[in-house]
C-alpha atoms as a PDB file:
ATOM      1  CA  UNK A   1      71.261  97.348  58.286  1.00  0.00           C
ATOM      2  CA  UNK A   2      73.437  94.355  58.184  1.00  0.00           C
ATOM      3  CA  UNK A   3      74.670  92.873  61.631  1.00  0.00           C
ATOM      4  CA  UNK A   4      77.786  91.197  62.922  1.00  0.00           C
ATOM      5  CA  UNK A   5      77.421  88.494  65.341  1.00  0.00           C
ATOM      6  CA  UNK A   6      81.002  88.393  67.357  1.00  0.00           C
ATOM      7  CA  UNK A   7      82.149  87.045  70.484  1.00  0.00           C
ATOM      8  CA  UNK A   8      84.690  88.677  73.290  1.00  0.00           C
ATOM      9  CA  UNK A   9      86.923  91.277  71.747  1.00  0.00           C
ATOM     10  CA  UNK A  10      89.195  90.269  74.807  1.00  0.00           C
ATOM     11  CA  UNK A  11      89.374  86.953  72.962  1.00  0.00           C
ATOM     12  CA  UNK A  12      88.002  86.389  69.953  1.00  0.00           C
ATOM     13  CA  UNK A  13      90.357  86.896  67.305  1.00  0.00           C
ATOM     14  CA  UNK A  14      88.516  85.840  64.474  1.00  0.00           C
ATOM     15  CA  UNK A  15      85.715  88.314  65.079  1.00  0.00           C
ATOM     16  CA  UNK A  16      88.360  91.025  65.765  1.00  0.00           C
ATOM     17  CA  UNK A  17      89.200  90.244  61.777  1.00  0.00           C
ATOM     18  CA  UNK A  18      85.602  91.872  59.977  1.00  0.00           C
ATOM     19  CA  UNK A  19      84.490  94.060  62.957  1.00  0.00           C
ATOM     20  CA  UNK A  20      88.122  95.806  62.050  1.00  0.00           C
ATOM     21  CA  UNK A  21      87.099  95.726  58.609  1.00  0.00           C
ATOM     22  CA  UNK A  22      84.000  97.395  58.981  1.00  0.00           C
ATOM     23  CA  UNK A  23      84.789 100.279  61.054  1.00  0.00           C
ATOM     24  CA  UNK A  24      88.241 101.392  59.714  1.00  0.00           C
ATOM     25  CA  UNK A  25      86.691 101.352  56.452  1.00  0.00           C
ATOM     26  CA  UNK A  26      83.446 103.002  57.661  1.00  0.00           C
ATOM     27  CA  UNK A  27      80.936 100.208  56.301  1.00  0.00           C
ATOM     28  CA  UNK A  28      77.669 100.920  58.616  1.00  0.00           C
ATOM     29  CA  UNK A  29      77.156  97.793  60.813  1.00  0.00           C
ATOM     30  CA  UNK A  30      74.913  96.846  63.622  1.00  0.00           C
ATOM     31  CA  UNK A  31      77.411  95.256  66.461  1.00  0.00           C
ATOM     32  CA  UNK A  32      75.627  92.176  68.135  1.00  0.00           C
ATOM     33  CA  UNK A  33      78.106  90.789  70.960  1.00  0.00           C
ATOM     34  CA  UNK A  34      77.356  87.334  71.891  1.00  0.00           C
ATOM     35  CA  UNK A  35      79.824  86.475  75.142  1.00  0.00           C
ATOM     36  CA  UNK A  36      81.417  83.087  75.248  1.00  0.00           C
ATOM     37  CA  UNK A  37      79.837  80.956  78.069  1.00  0.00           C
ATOM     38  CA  UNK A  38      80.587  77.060  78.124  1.00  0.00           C
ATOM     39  CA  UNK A  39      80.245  76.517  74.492  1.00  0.00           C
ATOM     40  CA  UNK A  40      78.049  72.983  75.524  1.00  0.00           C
ATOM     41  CA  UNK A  41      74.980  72.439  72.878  1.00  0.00           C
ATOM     42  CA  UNK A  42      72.288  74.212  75.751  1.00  0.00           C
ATOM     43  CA  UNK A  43      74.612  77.772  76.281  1.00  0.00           C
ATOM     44  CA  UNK A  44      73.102  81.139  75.501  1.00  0.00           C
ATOM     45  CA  UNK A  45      75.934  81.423  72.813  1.00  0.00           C
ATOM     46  CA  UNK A  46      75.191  78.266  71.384  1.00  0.00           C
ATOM     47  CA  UNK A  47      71.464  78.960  71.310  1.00  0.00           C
ATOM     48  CA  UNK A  48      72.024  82.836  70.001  1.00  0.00           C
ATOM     49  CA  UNK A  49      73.933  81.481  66.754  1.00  0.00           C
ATOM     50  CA  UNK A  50      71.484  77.983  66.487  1.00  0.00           C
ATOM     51  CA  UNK A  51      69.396  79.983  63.696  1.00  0.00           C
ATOM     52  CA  UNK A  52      72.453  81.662  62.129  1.00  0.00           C
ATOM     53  CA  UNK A  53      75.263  79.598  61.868  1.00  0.00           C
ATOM     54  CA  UNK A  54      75.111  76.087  61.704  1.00  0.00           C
ATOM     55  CA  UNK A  55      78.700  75.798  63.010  1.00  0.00           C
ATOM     56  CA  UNK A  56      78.160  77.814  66.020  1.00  0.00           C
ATOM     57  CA  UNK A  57      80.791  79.873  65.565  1.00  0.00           C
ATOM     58  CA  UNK A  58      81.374  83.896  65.490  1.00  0.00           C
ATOM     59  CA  UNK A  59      81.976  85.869  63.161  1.00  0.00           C
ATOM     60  CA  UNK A  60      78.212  85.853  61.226  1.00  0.00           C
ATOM     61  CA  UNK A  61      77.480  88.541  59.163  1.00  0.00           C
ATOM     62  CA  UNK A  62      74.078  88.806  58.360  1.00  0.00           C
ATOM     63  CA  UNK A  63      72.878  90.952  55.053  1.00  0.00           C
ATOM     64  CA  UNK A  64      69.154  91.058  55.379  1.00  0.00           C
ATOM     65  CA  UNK A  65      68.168  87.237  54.347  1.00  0.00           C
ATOM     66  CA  UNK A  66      72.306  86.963  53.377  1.00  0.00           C
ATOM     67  CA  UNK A  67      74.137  85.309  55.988  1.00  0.00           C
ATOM     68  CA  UNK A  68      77.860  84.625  56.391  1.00  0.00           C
ATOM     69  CA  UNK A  69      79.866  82.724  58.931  1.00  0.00           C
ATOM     70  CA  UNK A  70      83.441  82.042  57.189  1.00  0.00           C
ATOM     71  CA  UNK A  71      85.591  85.051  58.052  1.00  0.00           C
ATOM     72  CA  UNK A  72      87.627  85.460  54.788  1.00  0.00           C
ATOM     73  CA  UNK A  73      83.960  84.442  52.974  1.00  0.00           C
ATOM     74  CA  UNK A  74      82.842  87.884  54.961  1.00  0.00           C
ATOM     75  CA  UNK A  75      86.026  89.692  53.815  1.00  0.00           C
ATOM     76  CA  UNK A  76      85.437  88.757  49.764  1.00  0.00           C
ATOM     77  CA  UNK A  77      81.555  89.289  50.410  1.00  0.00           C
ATOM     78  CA  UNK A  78      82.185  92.744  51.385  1.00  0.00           C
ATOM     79  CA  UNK A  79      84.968  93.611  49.281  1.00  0.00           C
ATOM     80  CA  UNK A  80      82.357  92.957  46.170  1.00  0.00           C
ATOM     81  CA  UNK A  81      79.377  95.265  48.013  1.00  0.00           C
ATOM     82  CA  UNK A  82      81.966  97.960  48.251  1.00  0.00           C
ATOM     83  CA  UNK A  83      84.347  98.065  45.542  1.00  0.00           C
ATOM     84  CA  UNK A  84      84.780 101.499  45.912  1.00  0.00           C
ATOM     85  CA  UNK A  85      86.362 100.703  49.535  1.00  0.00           C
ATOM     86  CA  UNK A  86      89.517  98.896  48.097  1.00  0.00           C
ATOM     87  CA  UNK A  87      89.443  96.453  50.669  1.00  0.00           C
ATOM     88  CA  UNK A  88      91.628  94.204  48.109  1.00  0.00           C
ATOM     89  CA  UNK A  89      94.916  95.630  46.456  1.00  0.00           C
ATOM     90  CA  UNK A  90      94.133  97.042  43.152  1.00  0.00           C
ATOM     91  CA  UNK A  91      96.917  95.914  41.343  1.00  0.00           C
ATOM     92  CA  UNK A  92      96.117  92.415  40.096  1.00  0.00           C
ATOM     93  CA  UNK A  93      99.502  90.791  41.159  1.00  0.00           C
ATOM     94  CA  UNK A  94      99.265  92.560  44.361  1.00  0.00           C
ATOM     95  CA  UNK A  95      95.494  91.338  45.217  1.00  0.00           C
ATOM     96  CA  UNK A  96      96.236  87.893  44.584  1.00  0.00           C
ATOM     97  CA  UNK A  97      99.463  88.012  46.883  1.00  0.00           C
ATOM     98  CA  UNK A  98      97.154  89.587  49.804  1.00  0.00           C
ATOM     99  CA  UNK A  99      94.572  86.721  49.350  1.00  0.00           C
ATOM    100  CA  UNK A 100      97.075  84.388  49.366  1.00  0.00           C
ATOM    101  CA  UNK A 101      98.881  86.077  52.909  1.00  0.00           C
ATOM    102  CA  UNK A 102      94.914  85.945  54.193  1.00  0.00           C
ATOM    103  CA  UNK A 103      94.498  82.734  53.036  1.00  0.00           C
ATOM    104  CA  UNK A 104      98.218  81.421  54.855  1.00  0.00           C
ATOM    105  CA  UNK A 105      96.863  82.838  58.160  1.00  0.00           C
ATOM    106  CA  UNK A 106      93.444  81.528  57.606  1.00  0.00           C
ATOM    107  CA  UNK A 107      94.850  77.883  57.847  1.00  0.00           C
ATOM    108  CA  UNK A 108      98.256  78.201  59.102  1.00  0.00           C
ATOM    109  CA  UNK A 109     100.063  79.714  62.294  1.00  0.00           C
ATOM    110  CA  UNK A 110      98.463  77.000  64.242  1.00  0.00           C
ATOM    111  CA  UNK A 111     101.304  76.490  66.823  1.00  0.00           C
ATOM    112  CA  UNK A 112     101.073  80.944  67.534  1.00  0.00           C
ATOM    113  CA  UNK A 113      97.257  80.088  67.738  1.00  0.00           C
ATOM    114  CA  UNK A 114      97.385  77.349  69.662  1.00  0.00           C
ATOM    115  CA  UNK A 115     100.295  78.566  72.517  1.00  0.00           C
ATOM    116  CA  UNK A 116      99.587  82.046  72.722  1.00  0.00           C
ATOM    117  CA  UNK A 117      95.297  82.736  72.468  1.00  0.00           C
ATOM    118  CA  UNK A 118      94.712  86.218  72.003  1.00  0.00           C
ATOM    119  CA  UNK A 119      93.879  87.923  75.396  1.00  0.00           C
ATOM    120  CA  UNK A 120      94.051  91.879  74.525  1.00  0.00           C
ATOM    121  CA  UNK A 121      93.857  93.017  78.403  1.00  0.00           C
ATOM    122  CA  UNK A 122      96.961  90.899  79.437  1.00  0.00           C
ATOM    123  CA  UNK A 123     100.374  91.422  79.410  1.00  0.00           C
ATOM    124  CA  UNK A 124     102.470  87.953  79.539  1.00  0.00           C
ATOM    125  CA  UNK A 125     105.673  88.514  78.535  1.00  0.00           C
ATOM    126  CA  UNK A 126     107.285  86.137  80.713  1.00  0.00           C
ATOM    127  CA  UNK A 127     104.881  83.199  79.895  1.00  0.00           C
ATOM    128  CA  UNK A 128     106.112  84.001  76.261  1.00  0.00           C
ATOM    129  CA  UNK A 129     109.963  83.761  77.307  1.00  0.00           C
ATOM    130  CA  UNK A 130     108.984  80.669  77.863  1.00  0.00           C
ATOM    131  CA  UNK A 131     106.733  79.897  75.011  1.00  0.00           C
ATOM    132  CA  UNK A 132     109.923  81.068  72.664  1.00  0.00           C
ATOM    133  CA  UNK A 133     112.323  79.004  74.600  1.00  0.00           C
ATOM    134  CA  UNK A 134     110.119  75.922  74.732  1.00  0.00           C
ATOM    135  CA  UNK A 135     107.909  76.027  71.660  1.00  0.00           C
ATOM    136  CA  UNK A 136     110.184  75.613  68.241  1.00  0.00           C
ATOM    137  CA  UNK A 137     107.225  75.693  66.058  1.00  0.00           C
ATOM    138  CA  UNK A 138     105.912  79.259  67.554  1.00  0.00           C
ATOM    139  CA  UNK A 139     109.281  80.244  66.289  1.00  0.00           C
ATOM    140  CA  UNK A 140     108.831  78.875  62.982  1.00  0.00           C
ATOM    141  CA  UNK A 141     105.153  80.672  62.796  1.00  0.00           C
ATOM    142  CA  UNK A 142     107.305  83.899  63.978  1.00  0.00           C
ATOM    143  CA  UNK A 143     109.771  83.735  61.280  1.00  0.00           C
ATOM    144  CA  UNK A 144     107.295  83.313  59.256  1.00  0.00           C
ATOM    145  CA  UNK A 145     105.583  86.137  60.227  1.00  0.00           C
ATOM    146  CA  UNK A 146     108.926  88.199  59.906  1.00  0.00           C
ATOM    147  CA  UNK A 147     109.265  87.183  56.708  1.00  0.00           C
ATOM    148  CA  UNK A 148     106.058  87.763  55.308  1.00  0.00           C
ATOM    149  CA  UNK A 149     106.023  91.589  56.138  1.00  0.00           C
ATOM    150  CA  UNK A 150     109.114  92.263  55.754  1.00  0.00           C
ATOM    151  CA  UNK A 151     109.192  91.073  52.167  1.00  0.00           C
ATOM    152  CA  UNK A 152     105.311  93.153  51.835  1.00  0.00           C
ATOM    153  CA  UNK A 153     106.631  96.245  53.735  1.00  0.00           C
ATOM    154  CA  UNK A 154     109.719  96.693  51.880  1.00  0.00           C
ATOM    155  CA  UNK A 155     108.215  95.635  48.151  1.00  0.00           C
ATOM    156  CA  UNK A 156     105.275  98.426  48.834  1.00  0.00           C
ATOM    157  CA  UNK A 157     107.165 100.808  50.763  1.00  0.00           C
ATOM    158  CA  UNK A 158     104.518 101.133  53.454  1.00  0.00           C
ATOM    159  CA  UNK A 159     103.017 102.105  55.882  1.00  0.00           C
ATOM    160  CA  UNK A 160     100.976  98.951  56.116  1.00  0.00           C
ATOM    161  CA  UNK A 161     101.004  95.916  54.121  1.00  0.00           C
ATOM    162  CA  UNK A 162     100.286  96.480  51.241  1.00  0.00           C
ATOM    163  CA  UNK A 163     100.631 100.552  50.972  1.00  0.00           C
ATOM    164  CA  UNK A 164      97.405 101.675  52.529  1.00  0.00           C
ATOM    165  CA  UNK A 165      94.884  99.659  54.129  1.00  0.00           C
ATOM    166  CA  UNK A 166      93.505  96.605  53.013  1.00  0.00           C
ATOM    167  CA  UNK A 167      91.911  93.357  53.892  1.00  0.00           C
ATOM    168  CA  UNK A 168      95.536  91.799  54.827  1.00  0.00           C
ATOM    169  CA  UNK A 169      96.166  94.594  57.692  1.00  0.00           C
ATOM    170  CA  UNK A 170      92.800  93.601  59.386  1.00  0.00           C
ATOM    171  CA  UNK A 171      93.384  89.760  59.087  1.00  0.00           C
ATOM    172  CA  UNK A 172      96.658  90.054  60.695  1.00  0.00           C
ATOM    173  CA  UNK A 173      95.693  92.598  63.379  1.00  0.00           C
ATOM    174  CA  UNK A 174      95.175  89.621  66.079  1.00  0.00           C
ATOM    175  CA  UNK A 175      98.403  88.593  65.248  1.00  0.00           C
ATOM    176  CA  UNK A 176      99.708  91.939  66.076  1.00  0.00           C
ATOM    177  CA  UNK A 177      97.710  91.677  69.522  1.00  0.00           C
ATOM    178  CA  UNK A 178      98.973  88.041  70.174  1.00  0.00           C
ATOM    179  CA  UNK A 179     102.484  88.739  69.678  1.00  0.00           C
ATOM    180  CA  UNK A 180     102.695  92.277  71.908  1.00  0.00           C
ATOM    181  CA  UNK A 181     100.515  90.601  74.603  1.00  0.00           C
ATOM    182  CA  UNK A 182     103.295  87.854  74.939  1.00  0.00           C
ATOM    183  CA  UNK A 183     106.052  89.824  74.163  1.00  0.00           C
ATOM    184  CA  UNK A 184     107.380  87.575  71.299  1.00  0.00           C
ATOM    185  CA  UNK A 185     110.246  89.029  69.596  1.00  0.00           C
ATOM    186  CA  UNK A 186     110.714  90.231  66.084  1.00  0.00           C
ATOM    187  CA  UNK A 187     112.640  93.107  64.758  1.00  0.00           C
ATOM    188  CA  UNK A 188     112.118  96.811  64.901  1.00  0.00           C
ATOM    189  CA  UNK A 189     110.670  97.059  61.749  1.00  0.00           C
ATOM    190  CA  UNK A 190     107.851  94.660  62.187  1.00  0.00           C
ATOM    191  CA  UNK A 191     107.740  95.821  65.445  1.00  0.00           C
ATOM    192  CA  UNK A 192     106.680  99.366  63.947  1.00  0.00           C
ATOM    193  CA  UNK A 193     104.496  98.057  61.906  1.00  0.00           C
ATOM    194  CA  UNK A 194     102.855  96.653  64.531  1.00  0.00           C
ATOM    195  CA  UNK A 195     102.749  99.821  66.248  1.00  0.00           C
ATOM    196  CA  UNK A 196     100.986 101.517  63.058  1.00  0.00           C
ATOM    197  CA  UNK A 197      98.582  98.901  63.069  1.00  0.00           C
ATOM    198  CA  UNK A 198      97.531  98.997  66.471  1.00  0.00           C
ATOM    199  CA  UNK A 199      96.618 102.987  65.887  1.00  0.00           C
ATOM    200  CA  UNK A 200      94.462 102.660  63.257  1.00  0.00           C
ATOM    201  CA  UNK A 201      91.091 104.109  64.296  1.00  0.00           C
ATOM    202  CA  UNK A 202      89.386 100.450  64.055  1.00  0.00           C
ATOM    203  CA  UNK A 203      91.912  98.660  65.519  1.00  0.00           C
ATOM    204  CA  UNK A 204      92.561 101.418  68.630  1.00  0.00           C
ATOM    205  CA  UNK A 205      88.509 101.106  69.218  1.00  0.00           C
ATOM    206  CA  UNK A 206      88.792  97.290  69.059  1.00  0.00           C
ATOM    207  CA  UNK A 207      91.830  97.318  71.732  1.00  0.00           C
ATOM    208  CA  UNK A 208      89.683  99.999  73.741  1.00  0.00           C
ATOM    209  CA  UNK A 209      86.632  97.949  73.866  1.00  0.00           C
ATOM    210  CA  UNK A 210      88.206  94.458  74.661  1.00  0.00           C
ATOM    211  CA  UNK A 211      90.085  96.624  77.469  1.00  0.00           C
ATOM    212  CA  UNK A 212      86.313  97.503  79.267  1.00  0.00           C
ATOM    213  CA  UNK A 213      84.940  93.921  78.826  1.00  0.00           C
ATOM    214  CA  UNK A 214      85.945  93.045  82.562  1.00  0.00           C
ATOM    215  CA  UNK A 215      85.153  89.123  81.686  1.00  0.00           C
ATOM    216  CA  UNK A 216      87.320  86.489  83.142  1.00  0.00           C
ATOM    217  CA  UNK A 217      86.762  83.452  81.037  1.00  0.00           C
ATOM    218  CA  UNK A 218      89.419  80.197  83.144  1.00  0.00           C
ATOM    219  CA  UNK A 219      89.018  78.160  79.720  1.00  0.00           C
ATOM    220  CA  UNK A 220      90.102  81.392  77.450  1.00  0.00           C
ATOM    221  CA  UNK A 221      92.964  82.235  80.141  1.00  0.00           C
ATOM    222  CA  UNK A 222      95.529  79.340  80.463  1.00  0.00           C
ATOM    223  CA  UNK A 223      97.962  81.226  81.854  1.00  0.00           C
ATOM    224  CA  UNK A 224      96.411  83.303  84.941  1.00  0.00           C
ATOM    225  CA  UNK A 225      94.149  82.441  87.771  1.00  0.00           C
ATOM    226  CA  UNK A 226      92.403  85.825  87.440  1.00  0.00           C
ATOM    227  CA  UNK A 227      92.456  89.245  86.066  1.00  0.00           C
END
């Protein structure tokens, strides 16, 4: 049975990404949660990951011998072990647009990243008033955003990105999180879409687990003393 290796679903956005993948498209996995500590060379979660991942990071996906630590590397590793999944658009044109929207968020949105870390449990709306009056370039990653689905929404007429779900849907799914946890805002359409995302099955049980984590992390939580 192939494994995951991910960190907090409170806060770890780039696990959220393939764990999403997995269950909404019902790919068996074996969950292995390894909890943030420090992050120093010595930590349990640096020690955990030491024979997996020689970056020390989560997500690792590990295929019997196969392992995989690059989250869109996961993504395109699974989408060719299940093709019958259609984790990629099947429309040529259409798959290479998706890769290139994963590939956008996969390097980009660094200001969103950087000024609003995912943290599922909270609810900051007011520290994001401020983010949006203070922060032009989480603006410009918002627009962006906007954009982006709008112009997917409206060319494939729904529900999610690119008609049914794909790839794309789970990649952005943190985004969805980050942007309701801070209240950011963006129009009623993307704001529905955002609504449909959040209720897919995988998603919902993502959101429900980071919920019951009870961890307070201070370096994951720049914006509250406590829970």
């Amino acid at each position: 049975m192939r494994k995951l290796y991910i960190g907090n679903k409170n806060y770890s956005s780039w696990s959220m990404r393939p764990w999403v993948l997995l269950r909404q498209t019902g790919i068996p996995f074996d969950e292995v949660l390894v909890r943030f500590d420090a992050f120093d060379p010595g930590s349990q979660f640096k020690q955990t990951l030491a024979g997996l991942n020689p970056a020390g990071k989560v997500p690792v996906l590990a295929d019997g011998a196969l392992v995989i630590w690059d989250t869109l590397a996961i993504a395109e590793y699974l989408a060719e072990q299940f093709p019958e999944k259609r984790l990629w658009p099947q429309d040529k044109a259409a798959r290479a647009r998706a890769r290139s929207v994963c590939a956008e968020m996969h390097a980009g949105f660094s200001a969103l990243r950087s000024h609003c870390p995912q943290n599922i449990e909270a609810s900051l709306p007011e520290v994001g008033a401020l983010i949006w009056r203070d922060q032009p370039a989480v603006r410009a990653d918002v627009e962006r955003l906007v954009a982006m689905w709008g112009e997917l929404l409206a060319q494939h007429g729904g529900p999610l990105l690119f008609g049914g779900f794909t790839i794309a849907d789970a990649y952005f799914a943190p985004v969805c999180m980050r942007l309701k946890t801070y209240g950011l805002p963006v129009p009623p359409g993307i704001a529905a879409y955002m609504e449909r995302v959040a209720a897919l099955p995988g998603v919902a049980a993502w959101i429900e687990q980071a919920r019951q984590e009870q961890d307070f992390l201070a370096f994951e939580e720049p914006y509250r003393l406590k829970r």
